[in-house]
C-alpha atoms as a PDB file:
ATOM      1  CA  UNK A   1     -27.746 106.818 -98.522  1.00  0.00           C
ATOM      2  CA  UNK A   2     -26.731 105.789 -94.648  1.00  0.00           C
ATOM      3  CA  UNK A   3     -26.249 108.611 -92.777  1.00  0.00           C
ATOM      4  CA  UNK A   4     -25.092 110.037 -89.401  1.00  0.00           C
ATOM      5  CA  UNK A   5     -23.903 113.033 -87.728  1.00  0.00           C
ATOM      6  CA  UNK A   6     -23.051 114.418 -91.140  1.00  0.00           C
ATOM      7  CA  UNK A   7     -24.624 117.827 -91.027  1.00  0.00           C
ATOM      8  CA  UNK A   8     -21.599 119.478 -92.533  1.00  0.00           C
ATOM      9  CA  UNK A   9     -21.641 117.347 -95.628  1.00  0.00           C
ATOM     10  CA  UNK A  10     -24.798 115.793 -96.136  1.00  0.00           C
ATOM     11  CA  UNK A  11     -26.772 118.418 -98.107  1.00  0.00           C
ATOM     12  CA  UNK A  12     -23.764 119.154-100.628  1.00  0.00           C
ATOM     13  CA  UNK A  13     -23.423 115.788-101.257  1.00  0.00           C
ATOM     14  CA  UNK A  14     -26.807 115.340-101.692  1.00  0.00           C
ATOM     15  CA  UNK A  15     -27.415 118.557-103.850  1.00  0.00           C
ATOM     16  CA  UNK A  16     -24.600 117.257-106.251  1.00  0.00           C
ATOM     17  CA  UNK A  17     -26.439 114.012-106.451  1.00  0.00           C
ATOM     18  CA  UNK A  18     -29.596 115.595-107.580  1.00  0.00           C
ATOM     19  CA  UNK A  19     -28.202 116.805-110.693  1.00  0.00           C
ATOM     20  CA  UNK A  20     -28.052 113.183-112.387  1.00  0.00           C
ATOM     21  CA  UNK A  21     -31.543 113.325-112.469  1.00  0.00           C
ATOM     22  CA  UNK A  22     -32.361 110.000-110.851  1.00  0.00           C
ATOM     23  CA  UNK A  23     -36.247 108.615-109.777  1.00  0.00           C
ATOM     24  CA  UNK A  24     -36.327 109.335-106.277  1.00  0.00           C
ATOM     25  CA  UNK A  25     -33.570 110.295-103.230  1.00  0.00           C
ATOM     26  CA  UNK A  26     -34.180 108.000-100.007  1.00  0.00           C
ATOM     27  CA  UNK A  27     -31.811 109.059 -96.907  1.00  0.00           C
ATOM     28  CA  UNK A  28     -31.479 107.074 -93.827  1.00  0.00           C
ATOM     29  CA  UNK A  29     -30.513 108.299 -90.561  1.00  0.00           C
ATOM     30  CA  UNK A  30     -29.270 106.242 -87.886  1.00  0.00           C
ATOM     31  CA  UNK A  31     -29.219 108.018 -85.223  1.00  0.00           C
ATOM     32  CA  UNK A  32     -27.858 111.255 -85.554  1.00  0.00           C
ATOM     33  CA  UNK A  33     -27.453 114.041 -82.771  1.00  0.00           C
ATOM     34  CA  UNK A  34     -26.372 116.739 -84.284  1.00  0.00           C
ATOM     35  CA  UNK A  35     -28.304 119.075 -87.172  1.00  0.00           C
ATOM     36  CA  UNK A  36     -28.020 116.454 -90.077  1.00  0.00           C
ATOM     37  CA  UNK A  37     -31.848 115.356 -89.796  1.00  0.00           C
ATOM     38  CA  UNK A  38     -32.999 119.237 -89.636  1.00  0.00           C
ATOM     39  CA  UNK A  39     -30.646 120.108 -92.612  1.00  0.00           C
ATOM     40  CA  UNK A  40     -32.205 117.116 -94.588  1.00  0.00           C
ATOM     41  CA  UNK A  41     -35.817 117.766 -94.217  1.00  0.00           C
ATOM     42  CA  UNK A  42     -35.153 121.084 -95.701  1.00  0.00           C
ATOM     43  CA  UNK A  43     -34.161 119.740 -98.730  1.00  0.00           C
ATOM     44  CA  UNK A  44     -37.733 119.098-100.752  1.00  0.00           C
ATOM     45  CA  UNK A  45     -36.661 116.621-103.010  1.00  0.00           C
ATOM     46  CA  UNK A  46     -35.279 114.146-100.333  1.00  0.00           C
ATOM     47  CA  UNK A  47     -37.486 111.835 -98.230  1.00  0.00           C
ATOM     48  CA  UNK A  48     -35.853 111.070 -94.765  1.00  0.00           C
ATOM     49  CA  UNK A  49     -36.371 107.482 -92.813  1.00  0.00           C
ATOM     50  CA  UNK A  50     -34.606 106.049 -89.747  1.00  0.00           C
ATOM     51  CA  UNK A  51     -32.867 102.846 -88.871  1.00  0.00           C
ATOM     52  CA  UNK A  52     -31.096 101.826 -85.479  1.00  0.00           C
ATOM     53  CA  UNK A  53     -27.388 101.260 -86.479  1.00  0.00           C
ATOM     54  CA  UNK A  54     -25.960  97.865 -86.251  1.00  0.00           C
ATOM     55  CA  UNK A  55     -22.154  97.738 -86.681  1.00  0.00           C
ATOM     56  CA  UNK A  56     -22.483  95.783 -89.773  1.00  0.00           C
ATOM     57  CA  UNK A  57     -22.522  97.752 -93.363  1.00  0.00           C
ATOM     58  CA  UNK A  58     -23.808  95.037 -95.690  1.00  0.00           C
ATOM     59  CA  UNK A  59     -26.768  94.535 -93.531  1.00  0.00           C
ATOM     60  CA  UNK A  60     -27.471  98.807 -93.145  1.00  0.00           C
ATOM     61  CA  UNK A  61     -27.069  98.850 -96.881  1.00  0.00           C
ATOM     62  CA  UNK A  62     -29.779  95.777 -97.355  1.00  0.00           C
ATOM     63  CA  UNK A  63     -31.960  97.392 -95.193  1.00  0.00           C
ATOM     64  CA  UNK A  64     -31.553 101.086 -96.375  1.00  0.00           C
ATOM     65  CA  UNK A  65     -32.413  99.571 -99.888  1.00  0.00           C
ATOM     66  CA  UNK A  66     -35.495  98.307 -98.504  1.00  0.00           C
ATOM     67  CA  UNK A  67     -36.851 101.835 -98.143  1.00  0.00           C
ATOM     68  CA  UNK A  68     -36.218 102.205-102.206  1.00  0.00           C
ATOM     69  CA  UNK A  69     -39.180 101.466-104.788  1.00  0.00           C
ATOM     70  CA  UNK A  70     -36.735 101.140-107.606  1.00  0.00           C
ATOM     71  CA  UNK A  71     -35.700  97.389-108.703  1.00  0.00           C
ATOM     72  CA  UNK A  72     -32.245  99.988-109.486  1.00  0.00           C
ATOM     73  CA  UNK A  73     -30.414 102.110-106.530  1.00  0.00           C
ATOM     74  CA  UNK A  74     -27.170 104.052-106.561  1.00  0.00           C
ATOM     75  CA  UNK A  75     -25.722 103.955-103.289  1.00  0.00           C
ATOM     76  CA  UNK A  76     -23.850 106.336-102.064  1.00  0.00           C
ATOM     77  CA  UNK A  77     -21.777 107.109 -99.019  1.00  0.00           C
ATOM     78  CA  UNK A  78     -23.001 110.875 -96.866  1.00  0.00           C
ATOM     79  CA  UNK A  79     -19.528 111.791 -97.440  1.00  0.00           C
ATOM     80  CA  UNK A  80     -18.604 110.699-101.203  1.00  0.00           C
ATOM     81  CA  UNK A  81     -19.448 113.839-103.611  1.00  0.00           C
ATOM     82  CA  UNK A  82     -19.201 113.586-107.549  1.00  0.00           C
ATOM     83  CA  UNK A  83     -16.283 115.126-109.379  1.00  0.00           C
ATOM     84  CA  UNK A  84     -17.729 113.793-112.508  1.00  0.00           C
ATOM     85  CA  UNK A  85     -20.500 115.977-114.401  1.00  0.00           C
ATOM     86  CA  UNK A  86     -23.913 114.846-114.514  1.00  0.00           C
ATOM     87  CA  UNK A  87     -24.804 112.362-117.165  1.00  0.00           C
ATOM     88  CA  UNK A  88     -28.028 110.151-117.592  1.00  0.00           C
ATOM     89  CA  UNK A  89     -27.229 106.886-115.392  1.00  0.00           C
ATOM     90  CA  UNK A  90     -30.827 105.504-115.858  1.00  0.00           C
ATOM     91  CA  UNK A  91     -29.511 105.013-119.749  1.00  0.00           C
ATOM     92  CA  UNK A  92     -26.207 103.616-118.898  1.00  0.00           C
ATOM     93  CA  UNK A  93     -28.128 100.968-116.869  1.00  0.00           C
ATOM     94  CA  UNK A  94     -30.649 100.378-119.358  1.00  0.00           C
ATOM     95  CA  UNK A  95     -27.873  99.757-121.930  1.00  0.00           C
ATOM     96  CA  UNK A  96     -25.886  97.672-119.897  1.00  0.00           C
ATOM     97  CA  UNK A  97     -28.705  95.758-118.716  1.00  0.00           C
ATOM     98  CA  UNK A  98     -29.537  94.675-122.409  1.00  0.00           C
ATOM     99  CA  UNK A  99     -25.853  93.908-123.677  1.00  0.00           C
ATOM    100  CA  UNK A 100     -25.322  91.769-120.695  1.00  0.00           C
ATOM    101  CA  UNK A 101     -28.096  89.953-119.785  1.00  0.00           C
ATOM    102  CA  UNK A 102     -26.852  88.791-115.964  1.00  0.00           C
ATOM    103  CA  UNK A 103     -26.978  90.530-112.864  1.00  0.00           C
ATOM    104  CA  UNK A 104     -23.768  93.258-113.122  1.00  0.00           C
ATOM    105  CA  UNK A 105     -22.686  96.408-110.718  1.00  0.00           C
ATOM    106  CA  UNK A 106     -21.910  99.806-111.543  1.00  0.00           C
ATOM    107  CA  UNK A 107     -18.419 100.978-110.222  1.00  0.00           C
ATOM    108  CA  UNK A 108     -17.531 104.366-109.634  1.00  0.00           C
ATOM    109  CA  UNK A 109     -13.878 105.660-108.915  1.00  0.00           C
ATOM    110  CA  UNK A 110     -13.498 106.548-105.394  1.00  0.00           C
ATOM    111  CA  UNK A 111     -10.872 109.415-104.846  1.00  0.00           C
ATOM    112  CA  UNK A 112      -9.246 110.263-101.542  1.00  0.00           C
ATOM    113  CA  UNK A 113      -8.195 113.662-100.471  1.00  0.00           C
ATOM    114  CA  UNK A 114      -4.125 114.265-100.917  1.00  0.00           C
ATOM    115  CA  UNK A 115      -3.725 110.491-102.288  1.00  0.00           C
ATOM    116  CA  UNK A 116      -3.464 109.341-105.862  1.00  0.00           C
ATOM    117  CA  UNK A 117      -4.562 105.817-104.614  1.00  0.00           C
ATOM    118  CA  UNK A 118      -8.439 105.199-105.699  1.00  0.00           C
ATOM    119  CA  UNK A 119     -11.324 102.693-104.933  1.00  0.00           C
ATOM    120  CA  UNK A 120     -13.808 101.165-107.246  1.00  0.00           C
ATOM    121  CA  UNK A 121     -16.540 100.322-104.831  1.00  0.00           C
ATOM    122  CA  UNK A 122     -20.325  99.111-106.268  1.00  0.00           C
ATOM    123  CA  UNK A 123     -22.448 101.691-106.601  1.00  0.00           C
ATOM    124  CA  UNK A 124     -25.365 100.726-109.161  1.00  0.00           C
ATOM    125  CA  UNK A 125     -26.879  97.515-108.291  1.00  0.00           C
ATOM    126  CA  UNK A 126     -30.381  95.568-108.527  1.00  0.00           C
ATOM    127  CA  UNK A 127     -31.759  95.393-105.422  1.00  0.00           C
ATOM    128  CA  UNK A 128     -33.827  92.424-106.458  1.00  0.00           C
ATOM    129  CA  UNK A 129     -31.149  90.190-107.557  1.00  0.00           C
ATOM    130  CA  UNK A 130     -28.396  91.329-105.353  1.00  0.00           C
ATOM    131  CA  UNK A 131     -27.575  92.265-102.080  1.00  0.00           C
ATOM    132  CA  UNK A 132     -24.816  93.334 -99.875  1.00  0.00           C
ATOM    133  CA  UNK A 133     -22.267  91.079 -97.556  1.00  0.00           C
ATOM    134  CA  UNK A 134     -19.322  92.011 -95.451  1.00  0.00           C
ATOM    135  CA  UNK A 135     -19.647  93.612 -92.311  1.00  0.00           C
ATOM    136  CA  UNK A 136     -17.224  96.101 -93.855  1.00  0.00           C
ATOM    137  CA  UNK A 137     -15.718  96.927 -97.226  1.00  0.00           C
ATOM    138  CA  UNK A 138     -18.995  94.758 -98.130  1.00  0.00           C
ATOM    139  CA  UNK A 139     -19.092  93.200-101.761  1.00  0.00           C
ATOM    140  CA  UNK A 140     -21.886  92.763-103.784  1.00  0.00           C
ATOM    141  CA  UNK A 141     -23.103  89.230-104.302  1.00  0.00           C
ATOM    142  CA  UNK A 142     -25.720  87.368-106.304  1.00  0.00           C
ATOM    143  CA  UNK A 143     -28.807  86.866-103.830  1.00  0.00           C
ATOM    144  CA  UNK A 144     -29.323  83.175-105.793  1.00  0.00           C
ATOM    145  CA  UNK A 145     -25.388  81.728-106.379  1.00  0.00           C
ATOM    146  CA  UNK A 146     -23.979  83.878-103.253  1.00  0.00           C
ATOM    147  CA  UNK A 147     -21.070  84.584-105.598  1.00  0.00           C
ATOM    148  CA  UNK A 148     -19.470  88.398-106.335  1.00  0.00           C
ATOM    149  CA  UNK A 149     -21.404  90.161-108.810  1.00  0.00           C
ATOM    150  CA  UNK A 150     -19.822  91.152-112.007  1.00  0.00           C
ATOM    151  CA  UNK A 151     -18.692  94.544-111.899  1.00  0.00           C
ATOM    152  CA  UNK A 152     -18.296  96.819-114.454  1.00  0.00           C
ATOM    153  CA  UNK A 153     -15.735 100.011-113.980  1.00  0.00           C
ATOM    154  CA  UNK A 154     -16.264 103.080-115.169  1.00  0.00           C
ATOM    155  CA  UNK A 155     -14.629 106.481-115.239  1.00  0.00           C
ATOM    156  CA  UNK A 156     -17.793 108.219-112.926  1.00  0.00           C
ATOM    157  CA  UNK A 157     -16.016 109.961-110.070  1.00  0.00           C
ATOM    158  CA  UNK A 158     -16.703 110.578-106.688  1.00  0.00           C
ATOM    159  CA  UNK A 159     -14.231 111.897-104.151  1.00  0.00           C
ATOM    160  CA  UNK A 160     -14.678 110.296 -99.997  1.00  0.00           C
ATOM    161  CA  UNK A 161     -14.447 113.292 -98.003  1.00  0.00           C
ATOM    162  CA  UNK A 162     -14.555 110.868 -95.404  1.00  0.00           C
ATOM    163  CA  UNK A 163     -10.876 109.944 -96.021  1.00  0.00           C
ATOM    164  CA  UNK A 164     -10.054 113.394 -94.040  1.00  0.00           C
ATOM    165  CA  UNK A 165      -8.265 113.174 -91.113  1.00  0.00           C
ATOM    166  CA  UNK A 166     -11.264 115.231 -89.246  1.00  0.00           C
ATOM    167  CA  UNK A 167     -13.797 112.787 -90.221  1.00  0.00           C
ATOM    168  CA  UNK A 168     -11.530 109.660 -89.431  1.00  0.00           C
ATOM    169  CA  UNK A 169     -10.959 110.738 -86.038  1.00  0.00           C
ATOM    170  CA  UNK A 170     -14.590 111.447 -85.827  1.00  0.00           C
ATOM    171  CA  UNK A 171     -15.888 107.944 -86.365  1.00  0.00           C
ATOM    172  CA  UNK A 172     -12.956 106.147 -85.008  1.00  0.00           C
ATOM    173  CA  UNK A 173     -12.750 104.640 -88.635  1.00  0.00           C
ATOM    174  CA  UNK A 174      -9.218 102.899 -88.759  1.00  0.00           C
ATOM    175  CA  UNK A 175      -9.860 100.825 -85.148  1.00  0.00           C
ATOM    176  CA  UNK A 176     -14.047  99.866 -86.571  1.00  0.00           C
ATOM    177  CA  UNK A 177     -12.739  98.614 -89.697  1.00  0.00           C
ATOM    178  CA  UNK A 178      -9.606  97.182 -88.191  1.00  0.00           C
ATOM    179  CA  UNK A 179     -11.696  94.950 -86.011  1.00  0.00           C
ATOM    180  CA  UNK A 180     -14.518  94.072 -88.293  1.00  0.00           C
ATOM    181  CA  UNK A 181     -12.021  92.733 -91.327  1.00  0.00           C
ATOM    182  CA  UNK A 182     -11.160  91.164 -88.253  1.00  0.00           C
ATOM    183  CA  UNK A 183     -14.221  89.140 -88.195  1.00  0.00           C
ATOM    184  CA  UNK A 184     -14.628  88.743 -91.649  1.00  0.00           C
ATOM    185  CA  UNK A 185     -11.114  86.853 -92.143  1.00  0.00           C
ATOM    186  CA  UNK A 186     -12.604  84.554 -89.264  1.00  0.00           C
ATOM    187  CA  UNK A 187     -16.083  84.590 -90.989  1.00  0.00           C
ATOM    188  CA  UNK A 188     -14.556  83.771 -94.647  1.00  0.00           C
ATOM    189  CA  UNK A 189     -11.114  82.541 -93.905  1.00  0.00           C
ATOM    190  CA  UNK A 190     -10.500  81.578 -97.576  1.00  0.00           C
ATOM    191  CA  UNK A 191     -12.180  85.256 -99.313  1.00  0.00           C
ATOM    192  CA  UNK A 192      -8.542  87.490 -99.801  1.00  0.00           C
ATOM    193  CA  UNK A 193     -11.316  90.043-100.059  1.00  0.00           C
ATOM    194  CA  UNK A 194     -10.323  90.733 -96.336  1.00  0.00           C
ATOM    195  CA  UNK A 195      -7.181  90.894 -96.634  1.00  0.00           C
ATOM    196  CA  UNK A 196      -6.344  92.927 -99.519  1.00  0.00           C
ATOM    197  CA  UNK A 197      -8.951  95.695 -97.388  1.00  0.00           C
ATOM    198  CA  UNK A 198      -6.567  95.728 -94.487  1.00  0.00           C
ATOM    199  CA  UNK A 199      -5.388  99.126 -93.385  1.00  0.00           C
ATOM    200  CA  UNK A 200      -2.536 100.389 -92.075  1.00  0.00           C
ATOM    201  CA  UNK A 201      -3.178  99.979 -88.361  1.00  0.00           C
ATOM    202  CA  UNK A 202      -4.678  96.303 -88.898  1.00  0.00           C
ATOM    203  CA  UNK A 203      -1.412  95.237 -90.462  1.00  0.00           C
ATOM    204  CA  UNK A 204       0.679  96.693 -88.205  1.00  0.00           C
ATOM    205  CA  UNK A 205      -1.314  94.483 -85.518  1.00  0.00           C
ATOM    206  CA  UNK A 206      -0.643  91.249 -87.514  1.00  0.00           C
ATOM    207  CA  UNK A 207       2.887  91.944 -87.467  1.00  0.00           C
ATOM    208  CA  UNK A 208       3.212  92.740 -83.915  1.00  0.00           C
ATOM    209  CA  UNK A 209       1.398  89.235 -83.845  1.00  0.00           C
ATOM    210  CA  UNK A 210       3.534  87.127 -86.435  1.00  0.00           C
ATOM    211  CA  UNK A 211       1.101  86.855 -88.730  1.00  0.00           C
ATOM    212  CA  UNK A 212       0.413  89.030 -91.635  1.00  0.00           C
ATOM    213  CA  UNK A 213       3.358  87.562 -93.603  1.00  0.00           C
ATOM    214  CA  UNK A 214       1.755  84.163 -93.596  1.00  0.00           C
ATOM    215  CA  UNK A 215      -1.882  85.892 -94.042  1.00  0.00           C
ATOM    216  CA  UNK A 216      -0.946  87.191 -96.973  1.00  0.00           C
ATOM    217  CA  UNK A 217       1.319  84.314 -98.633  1.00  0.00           C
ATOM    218  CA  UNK A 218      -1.870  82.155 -97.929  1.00  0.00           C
ATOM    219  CA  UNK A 219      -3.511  84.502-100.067  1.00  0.00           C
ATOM    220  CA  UNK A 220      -1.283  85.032-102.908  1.00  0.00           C
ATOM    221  CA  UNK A 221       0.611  81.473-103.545  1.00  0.00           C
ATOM    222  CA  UNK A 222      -0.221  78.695-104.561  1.00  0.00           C
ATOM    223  CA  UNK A 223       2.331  77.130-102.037  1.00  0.00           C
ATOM    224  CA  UNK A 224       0.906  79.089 -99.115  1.00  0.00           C
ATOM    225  CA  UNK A 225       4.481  80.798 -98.935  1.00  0.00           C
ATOM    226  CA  UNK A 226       6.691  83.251-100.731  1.00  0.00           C
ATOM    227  CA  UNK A 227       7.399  82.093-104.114  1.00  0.00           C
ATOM    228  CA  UNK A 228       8.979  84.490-107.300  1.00  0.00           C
ATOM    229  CA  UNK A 229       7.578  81.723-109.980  1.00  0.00           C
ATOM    230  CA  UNK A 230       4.680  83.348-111.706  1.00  0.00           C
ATOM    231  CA  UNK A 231       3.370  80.022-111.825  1.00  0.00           C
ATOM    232  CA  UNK A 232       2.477  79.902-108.295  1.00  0.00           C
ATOM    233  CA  UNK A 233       0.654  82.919-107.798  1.00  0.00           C
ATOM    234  CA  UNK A 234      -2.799  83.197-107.497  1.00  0.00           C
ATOM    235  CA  UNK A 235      -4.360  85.147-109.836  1.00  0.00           C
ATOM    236  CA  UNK A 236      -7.684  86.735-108.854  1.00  0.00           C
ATOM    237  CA  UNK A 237      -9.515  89.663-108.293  1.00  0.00           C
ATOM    238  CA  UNK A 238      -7.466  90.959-105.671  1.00  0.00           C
ATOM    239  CA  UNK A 239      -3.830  89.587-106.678  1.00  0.00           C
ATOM    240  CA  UNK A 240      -2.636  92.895-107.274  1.00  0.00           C
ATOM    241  CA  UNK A 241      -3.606  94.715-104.259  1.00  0.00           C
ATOM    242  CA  UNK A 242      -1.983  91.633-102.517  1.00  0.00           C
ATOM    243  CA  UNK A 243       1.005  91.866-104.524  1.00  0.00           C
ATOM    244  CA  UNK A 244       1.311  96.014-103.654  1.00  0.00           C
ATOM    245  CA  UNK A 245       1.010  95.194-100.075  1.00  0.00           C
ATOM    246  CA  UNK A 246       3.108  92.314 -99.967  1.00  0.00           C
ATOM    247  CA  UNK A 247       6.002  94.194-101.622  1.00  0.00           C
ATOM    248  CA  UNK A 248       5.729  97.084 -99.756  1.00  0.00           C
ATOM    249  CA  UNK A 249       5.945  94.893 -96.073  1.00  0.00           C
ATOM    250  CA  UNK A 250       8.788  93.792 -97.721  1.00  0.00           C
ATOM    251  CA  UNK A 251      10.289  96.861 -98.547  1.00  0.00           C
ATOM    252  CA  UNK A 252       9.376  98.035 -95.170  1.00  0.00           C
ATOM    253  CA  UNK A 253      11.325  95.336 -93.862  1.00  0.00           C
ATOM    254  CA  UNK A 254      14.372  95.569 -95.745  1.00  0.00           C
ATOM    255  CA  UNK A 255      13.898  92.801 -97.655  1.00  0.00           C
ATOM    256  CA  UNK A 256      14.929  94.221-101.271  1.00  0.00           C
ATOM    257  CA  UNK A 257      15.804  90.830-102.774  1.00  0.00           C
ATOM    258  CA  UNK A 258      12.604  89.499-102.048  1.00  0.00           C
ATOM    259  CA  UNK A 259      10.489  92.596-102.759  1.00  0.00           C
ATOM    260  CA  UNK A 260      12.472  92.974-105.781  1.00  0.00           C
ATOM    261  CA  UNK A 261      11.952  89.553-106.890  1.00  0.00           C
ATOM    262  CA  UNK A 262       8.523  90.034-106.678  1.00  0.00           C
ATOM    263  CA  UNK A 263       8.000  93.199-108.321  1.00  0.00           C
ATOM    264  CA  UNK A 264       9.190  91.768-111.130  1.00  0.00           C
ATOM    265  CA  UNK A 265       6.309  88.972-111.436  1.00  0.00           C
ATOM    266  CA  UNK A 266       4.178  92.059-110.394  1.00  0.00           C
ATOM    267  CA  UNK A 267       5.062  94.630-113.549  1.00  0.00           C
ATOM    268  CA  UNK A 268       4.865  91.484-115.275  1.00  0.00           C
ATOM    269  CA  UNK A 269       1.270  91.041-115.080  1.00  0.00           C
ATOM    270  CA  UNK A 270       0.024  94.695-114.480  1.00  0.00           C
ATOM    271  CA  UNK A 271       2.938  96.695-116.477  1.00  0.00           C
ATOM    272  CA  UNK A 272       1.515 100.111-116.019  1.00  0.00           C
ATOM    273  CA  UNK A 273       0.636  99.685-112.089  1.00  0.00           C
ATOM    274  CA  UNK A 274       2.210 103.108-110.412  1.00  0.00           C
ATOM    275  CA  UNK A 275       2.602 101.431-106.918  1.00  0.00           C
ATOM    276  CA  UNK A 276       4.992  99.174-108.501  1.00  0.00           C
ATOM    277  CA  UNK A 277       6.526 101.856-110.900  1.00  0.00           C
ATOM    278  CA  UNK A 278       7.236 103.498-107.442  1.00  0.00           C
ATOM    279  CA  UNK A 279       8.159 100.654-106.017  1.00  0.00           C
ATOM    280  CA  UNK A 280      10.969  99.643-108.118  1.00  0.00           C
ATOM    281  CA  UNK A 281      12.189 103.375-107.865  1.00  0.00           C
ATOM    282  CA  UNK A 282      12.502 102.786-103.872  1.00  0.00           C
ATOM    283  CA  UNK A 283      14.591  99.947-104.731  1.00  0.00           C
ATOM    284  CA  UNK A 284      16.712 101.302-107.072  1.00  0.00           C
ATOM    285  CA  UNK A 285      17.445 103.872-104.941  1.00  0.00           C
ATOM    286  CA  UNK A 286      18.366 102.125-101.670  1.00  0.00           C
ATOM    287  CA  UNK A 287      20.439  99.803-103.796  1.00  0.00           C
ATOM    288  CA  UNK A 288      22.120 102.951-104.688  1.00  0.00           C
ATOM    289  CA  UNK A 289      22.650 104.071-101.184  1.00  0.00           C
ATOM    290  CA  UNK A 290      23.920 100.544-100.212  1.00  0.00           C
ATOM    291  CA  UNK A 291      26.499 100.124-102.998  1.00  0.00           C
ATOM    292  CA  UNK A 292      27.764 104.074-101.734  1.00  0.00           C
ATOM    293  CA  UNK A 293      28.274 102.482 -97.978  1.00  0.00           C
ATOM    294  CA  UNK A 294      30.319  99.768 -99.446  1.00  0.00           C
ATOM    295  CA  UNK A 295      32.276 101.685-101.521  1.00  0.00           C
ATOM    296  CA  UNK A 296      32.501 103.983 -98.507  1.00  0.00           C
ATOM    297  CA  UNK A 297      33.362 101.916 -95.921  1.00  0.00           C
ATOM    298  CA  UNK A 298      35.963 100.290 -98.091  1.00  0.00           C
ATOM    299  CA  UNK A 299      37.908 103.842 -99.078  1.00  0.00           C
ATOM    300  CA  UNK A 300      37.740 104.676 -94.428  1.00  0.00           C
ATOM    301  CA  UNK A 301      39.304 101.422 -94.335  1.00  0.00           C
ATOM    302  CA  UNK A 302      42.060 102.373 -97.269  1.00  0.00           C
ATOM    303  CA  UNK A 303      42.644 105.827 -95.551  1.00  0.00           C
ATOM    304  CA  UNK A 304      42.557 104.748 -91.708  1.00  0.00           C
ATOM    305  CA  UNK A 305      44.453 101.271 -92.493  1.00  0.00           C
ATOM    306  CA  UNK A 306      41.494  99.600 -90.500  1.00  0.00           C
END
């Protein structure tokens, strides 16, 4: 675990860990100013090192894992604590390891406070065969091919109490990771990885700029622009949190042919996907409340002799 200024959450997230029963509990501080060193080195069972921060996650996570004597590590966030109930992940590894017989990660289910939206970010990984890259929203690659790691989801949940408001304010979260997927669309122009991790505030910037519309087409079509044929979609590991955002700029625009158009190819290939469930609702509805203006508009006409 990376850690700083966390003194309000650190040791219940960490005291929740300890109940899966794993080999050893490495923190790393980076520099914090508050009481989150003191409230770690009163907790026994944890040993405490120190890194100076660099504003680059993959590399803080490669170099937190360094501290580990385990070929295995579970990585964890200082603000993610499990909702699930302890079960032996040393034998879930151990099985997995023999079925598959190639470098794989662990996903958990990330949970947000007030949101039914969820991650499912790498958390059990080899350390000697893989490593972390992305400056943010890093991925999980293969230290020999450099290509993504098989991941394997599970149903192990954690919940981000970093997704609060408080602690988003705190680390000036949505303008960091704004600016470094930033750099990582310039780093890997051609990894949607990027992309698909935009938040709100970094696409609102690309609009403002003209460009998120033909960010995201590059992304998702074949064509490099909008298309409804199913045939010239890209389909990868991020199509459908393309396809979510795409619709919903869409939506936000107005656009309901297009959005609808496209939601279509979207239940298509994820059927039970509640963002487009929703989705379709929205447009239902504001085709409702356009066909009422009509029909309106028509009868003020009739009664005014406009």
């Amino acid at each position: 675990m990376i850690v700083k200024n966390q003194e309000d959450l650190v040791s219940d997230v960490l005291k929740t860990a300890k109940s899966f029963n794993l080999d050893s509990y490495v923190v790393v501080d980076t520099g914090s100013s508050d009481k989150t060193v003191e409230n770690l080195l009163e907790l026994n069972f944890v040993r405490t090192e120190y890194l100076h921060w660099e504003e680059n996650y993959g590399l803080m996570r490669n170099r937190a894992a360094e501290f580990s004597s385990m070929d295995w590590v579970l990585t964890l966030d200082s603000d993610e604590v499990f909702l699930t109930e302890p079960l032996d992940l040393k034998v879930l590894v151990s099985v997995l390891y023999i079925v598959l017989e190639k470098p794989f990660a662990i996903n958990f289910e990330q949970h947000y406070n007030k949101s039914s939206k969820y991650g499912i970010p790498d958390r059990i990984y080899s350390r000697k065969t893989e490593n972390f890259v992305g400056l943010v929203h890093e991925e999980l690659r293969n230290k020999e091919t450099k290509e993504a790691v098989m991941s394997i989801d599970t149903r192990i949940q954690i919940i981000n109490k970093g997704s609060e408001t408080k602690q988003v304010i705190k680390f000036d979260k949505e303008e960091r990771y704004k600016n470094l997927l930033f750099q990582m669309i310039e780093i890997e122009p051609d990894n949607p990885r990027w992309v698909a991790f935009l938040s709100n505030r970094a696409i609102e910037a690309l609009i403002i700029n003209e460009q998120y519309e033909k960010l995201i087409c590059k992304h998702l079509f074949i064509t490099n622009k909008y298309s409804k044929r199913i045939g010239n979609l890209k389909i990868h590991k991020y199509t459908k949190m393309l396809l979510e955002k795409y619709i919903s700029y869409l939506i936000l625009w107005k656009n309901y042919d297009k959005a609808n158009e496209l939601l279509k190819v979207g239940l298509l290939l994820y059927p039970n996907n509640m963002a487009f469930i929703f989705f379709k609702g929205m447009i239902q509805i504001e085709s409702v409340k356009d066909l009422s203006k009509t029909y309106l508009i028509r009868d003020l006409k009739k009664i005014y002799r406009i």
